[in-house]
N, C-alpha and C. Protein backbone atom coordinates (compact mmCIF):
# COMPACT_ATOMS: atom_id res chain seq x y z
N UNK A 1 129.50 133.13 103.94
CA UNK A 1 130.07 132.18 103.01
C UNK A 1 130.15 130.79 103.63
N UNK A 2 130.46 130.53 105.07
CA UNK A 2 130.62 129.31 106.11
C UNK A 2 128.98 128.74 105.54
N UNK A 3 128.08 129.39 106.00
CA UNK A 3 126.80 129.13 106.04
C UNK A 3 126.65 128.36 104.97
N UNK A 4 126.62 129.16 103.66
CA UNK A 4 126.62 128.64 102.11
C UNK A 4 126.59 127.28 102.10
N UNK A 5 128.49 127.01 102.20
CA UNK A 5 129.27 125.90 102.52
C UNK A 5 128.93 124.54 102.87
N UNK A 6 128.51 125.39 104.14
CA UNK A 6 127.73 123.96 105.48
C UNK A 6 126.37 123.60 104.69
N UNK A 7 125.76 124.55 104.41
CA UNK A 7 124.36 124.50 103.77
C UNK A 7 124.73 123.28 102.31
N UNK A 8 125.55 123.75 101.66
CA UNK A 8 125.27 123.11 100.21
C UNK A 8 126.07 121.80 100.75
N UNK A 9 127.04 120.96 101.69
CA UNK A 9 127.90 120.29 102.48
C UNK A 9 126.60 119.03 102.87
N UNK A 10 125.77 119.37 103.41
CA UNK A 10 124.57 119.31 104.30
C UNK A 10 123.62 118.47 103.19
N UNK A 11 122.96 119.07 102.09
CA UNK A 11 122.15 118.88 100.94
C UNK A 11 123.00 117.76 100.07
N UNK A 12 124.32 118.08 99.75
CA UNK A 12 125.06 116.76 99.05
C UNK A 12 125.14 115.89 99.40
N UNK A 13 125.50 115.72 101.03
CA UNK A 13 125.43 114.15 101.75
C UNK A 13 123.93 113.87 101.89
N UNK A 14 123.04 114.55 102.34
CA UNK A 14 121.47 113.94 102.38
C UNK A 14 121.45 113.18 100.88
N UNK A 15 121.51 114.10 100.12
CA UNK A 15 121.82 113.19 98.40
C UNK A 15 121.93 111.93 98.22
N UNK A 16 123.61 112.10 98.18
CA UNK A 16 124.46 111.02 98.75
C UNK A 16 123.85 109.68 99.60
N UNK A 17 123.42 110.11 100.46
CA UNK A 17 122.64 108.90 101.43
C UNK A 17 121.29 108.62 100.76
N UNK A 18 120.47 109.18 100.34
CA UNK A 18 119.45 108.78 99.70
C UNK A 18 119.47 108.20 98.94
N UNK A 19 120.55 108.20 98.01
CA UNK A 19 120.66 107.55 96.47
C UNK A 19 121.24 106.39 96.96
N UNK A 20 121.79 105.84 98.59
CA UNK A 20 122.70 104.91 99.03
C UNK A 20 121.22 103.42 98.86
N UNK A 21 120.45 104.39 99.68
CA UNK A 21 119.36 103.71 100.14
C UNK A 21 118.05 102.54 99.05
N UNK A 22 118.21 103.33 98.04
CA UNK A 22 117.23 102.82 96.92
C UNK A 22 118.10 101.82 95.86
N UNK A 23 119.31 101.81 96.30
CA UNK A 23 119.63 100.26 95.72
C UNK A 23 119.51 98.89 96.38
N UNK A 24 119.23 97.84 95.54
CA UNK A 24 118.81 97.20 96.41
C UNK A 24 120.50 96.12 97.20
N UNK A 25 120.16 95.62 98.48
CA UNK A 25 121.23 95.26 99.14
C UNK A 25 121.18 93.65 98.88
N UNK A 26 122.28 93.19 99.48
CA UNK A 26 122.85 91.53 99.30
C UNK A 26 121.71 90.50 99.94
N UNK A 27 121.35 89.93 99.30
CA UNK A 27 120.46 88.83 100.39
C UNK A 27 121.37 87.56 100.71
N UNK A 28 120.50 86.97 102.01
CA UNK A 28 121.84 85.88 101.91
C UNK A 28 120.36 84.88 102.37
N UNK A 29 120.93 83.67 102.00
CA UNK A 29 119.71 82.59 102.07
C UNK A 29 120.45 81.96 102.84
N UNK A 30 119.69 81.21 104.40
CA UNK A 30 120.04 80.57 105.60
C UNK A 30 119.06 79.53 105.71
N UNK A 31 119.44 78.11 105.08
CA UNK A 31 118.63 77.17 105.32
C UNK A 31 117.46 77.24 104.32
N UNK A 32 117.55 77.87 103.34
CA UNK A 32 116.50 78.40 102.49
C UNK A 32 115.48 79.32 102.69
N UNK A 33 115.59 80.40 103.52
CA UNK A 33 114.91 81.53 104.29
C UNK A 33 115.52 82.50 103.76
N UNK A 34 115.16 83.45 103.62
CA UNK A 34 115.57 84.96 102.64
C UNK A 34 115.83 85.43 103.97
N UNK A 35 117.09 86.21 104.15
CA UNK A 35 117.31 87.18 105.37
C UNK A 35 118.47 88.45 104.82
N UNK A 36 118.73 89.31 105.45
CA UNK A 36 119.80 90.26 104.58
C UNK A 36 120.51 90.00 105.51
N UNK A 37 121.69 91.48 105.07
CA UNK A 37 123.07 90.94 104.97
C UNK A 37 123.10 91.50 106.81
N UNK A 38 122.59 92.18 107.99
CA UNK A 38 122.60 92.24 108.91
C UNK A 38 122.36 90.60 109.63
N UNK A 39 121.96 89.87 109.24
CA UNK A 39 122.07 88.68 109.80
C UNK A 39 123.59 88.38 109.84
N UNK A 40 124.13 88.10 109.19
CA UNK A 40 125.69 88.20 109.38
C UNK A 40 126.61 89.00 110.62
N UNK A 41 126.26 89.68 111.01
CA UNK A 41 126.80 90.90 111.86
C UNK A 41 126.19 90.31 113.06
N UNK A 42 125.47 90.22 113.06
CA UNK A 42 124.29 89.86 114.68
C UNK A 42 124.48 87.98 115.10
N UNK A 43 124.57 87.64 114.23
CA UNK A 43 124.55 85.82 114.21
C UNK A 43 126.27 85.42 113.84
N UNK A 44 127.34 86.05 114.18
CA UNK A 44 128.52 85.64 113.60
C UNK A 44 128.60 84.06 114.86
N UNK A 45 128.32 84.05 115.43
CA UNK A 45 128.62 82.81 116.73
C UNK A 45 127.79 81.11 116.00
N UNK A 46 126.73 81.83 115.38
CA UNK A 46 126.15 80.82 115.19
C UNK A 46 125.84 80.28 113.74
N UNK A 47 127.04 80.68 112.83
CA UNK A 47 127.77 80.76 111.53
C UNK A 47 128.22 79.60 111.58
N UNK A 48 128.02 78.78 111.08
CA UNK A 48 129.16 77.43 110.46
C UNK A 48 129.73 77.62 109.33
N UNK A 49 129.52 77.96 108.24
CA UNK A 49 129.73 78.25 107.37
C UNK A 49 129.18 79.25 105.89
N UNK A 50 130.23 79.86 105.18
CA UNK A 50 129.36 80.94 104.21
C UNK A 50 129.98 80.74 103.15
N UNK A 51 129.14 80.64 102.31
CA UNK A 51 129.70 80.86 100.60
C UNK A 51 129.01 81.93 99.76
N UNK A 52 129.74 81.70 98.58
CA UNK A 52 128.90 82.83 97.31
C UNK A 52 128.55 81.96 96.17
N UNK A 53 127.04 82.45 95.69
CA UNK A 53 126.79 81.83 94.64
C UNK A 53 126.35 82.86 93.86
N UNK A 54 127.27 82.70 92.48
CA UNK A 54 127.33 84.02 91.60
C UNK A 54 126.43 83.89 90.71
N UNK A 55 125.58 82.63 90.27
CA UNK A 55 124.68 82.61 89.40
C UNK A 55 123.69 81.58 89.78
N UNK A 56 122.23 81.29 88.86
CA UNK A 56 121.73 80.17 89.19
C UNK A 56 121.77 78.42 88.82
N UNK A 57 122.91 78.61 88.27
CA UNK A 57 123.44 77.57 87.59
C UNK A 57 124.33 77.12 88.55
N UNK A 58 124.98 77.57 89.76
CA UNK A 58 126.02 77.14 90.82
C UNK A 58 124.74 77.00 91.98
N UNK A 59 123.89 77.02 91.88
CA UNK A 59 123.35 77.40 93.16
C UNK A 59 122.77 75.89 93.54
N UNK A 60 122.54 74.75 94.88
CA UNK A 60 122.81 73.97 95.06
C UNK A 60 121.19 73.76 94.37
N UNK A 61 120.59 72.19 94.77
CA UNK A 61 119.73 71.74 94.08
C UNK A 61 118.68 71.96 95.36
N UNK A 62 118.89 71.95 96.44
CA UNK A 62 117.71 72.10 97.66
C UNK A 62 117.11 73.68 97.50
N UNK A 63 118.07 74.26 96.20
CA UNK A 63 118.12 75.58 96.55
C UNK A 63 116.99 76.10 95.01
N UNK A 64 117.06 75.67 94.19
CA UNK A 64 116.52 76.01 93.26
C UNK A 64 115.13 76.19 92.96
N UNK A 65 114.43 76.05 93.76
CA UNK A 65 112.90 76.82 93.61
C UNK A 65 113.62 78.55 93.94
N UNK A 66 113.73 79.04 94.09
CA UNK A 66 114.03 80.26 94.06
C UNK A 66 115.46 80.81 92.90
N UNK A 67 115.64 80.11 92.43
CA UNK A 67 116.48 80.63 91.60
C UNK A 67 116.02 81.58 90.45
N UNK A 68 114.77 81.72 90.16
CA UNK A 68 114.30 83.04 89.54
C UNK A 68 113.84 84.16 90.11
N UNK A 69 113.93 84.32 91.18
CA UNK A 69 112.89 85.02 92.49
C UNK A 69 114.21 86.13 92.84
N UNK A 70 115.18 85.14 93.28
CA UNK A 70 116.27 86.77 93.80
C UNK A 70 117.89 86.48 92.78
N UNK A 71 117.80 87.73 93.39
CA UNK A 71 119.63 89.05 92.50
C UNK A 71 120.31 87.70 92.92
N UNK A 72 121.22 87.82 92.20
CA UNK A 72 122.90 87.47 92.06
C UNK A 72 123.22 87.99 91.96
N UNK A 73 124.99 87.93 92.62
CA UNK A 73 124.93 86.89 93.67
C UNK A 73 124.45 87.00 95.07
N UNK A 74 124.33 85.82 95.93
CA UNK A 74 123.90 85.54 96.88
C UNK A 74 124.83 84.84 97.60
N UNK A 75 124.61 84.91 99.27
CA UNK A 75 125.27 84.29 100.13
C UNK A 75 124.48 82.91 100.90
N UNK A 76 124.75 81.82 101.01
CA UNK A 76 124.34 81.01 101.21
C UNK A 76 125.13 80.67 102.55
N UNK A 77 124.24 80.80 103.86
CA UNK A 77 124.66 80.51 105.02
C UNK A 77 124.62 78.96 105.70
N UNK A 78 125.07 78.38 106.49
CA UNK A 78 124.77 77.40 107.23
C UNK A 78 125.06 77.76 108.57
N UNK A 79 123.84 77.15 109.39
CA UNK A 79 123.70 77.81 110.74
C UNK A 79 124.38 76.49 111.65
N UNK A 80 125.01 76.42 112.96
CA UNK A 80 124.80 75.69 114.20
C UNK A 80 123.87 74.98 114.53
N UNK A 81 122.78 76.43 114.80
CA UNK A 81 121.54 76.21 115.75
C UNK A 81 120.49 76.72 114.60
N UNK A 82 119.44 76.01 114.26
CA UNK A 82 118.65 76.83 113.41
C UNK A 82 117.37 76.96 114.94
N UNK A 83 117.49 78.37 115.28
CA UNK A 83 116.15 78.64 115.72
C UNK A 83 115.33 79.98 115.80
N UNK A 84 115.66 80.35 114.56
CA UNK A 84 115.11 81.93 113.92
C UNK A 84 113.76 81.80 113.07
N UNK A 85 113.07 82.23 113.35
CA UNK A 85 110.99 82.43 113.23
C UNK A 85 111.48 83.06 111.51
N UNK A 86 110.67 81.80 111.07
CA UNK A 86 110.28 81.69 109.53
C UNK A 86 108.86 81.95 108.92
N UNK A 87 108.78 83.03 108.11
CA UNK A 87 107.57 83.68 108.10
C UNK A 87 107.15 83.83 106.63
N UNK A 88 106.36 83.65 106.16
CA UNK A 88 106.00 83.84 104.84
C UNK A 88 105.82 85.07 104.72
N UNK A 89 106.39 85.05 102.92
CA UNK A 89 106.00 86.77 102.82
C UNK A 89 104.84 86.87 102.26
N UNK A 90 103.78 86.29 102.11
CA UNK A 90 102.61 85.89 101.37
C UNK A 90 101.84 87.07 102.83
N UNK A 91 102.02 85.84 104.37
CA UNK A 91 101.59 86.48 105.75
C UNK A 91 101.62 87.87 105.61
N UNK A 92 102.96 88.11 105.49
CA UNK A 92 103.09 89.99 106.02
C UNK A 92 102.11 90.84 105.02
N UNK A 93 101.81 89.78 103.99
CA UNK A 93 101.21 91.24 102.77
C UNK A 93 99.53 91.24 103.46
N UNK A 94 99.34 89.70 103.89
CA UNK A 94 97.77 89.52 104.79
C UNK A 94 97.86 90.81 105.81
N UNK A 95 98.15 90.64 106.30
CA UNK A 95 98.59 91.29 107.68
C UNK A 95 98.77 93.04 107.51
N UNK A 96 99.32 93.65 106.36
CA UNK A 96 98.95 94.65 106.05
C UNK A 96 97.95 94.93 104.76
N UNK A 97 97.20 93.93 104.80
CA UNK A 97 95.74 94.30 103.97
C UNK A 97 96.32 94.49 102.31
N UNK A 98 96.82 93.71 102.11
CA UNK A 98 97.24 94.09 100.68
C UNK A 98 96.87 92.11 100.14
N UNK A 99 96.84 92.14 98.50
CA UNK A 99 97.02 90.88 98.18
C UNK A 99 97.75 89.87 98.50
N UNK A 100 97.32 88.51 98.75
CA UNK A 100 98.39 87.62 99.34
C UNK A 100 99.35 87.17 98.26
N UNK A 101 98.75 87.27 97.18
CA UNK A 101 100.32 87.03 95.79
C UNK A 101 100.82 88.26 95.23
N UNK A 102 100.69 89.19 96.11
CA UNK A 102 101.43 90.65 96.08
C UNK A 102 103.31 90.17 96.35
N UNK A 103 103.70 90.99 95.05
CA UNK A 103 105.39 91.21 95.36
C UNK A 103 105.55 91.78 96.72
N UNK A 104 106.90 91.47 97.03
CA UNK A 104 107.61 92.30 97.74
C UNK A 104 108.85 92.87 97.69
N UNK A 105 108.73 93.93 98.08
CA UNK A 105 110.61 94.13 98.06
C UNK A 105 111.21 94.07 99.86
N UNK A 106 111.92 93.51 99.19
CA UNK A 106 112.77 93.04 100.89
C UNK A 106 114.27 93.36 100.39
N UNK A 107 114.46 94.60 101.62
CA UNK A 107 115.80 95.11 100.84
C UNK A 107 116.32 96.02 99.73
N UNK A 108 115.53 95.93 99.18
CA UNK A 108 115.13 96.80 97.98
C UNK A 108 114.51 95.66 96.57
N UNK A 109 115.18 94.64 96.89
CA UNK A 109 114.86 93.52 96.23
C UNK A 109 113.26 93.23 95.54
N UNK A 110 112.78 93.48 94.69
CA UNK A 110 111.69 93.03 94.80
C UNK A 110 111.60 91.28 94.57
N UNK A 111 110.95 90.74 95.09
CA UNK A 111 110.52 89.14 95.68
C UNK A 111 109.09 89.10 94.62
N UNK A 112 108.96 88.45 93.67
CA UNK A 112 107.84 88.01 93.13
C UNK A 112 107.11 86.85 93.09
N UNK A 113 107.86 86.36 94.64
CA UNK A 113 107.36 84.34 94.98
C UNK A 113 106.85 85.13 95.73
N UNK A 114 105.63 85.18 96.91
CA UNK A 114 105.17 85.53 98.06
C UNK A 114 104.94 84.37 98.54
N UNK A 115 105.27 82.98 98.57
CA UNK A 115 105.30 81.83 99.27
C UNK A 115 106.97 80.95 99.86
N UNK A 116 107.70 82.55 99.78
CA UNK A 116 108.96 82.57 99.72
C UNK A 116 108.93 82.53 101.21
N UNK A 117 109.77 81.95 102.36
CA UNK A 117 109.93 82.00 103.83
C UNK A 117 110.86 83.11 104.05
N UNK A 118 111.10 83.85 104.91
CA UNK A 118 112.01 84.94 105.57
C UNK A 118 112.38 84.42 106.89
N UNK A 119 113.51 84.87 107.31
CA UNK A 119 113.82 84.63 109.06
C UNK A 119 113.37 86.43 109.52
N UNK A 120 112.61 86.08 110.90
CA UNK A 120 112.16 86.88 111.04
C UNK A 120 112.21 88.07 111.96
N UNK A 121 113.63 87.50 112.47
CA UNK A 121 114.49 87.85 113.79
C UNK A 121 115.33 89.03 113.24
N UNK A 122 115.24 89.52 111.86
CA UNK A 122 116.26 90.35 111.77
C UNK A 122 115.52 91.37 110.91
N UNK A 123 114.68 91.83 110.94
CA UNK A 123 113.26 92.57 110.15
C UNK A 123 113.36 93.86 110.86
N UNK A 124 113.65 94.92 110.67
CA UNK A 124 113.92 96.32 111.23
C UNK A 124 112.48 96.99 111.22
N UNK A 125 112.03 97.71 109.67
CA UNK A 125 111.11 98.25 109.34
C UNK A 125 109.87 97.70 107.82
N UNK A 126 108.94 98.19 108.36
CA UNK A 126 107.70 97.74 107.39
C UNK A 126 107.26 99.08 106.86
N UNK A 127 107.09 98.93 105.37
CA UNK A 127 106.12 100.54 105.06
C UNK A 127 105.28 99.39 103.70
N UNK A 128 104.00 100.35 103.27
CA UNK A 128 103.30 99.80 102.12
C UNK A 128 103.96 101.04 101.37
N UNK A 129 104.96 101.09 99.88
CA UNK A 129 104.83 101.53 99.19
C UNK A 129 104.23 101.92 97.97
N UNK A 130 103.81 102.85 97.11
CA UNK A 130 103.24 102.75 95.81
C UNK A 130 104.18 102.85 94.83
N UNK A 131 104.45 102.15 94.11
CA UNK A 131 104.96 102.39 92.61
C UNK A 131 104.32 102.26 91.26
N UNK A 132 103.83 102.87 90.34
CA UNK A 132 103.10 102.75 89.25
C UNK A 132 101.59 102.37 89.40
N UNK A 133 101.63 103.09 90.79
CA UNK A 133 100.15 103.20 90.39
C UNK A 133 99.80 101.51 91.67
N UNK A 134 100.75 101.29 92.09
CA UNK A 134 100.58 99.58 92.65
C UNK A 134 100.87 99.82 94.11
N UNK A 135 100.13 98.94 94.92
CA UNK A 135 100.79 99.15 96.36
C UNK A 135 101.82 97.90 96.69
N UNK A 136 103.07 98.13 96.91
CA UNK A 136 103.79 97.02 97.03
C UNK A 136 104.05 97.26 98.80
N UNK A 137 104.63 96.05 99.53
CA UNK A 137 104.95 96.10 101.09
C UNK A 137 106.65 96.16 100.69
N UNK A 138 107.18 97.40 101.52
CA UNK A 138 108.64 97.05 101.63
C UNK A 138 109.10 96.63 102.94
N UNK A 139 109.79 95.82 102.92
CA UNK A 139 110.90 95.41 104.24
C UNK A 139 112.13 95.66 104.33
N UNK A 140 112.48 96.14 105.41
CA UNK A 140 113.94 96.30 105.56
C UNK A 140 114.56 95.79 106.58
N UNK A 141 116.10 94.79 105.84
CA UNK A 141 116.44 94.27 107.55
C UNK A 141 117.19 95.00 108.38
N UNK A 142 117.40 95.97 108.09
CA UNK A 142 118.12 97.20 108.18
C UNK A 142 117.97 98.55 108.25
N UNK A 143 118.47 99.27 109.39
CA UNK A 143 117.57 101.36 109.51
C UNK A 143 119.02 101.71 108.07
């Protein structure tokens, strides 16, 4: 009966964590660079300041070429020191052999600018996914 228990215990949290995984997470924009929410955690020293912008109508004016591109809301960082490697996501889709105006999802996010910049210092894992038949590149800033 222990076995059962542990067994069906075991299968609900794998669940549980899987279904955690396929939503998509917070992005926060640093200087106008797409980075997730682990930049926060790793860079707290070199934080000047953080806000929230709940829609694209609050979101500042340096900021608005992307205001159709990502979720709300968003965190809008200001750095100290800006010296974190800015990378196009147009590059990474070159780089794994896929179209250069190929979406991405970063985060779970899908990104439909691919001339969008990323910081590149906080990039965990790369996979090419398929969905509908499409090969999209996912990124994660985060295991």
């Amino acid at each position: 009966m222990k076995k059962i228990l542990f067994s069906l215990l075991i299968m609900v949290s794998g669940l549980a964590s899987s279904q955690m995984t396929l939503q998509p997470k917070k992005i926060i924009l640093v200087n106008g660079c797409l980075t997730g929410q682990n930049f926060l955690n790793k860079n707290k020293q070199n934080i000047k300041s953080t806000r929230i912008v709940a829609n694209a109508a609050t979101l500042p004016q340096q900021y608005k070429n992307i205001a159709n591109i990502v979720p709300f809301p968003i965190s809008i960082v200001d750095v100290k020191e800006n010296y974190y490697d800015k990378i196009l996501l147009s590059d990474f889709n070159e780089r794994y052999h896929l179209v250069k105006d190929n979406p991405i999802y970063f985060d779970g996010n899908l990104i439909s600018e691919p001339n969008v910049k990323i910081l590149g210092n906080d990039l965990e894992t790369f996979a090419v996914i398929e969905k509908d038949g499409k090969k999209f590149l996912s990124i994660e800033s985060s295991k």
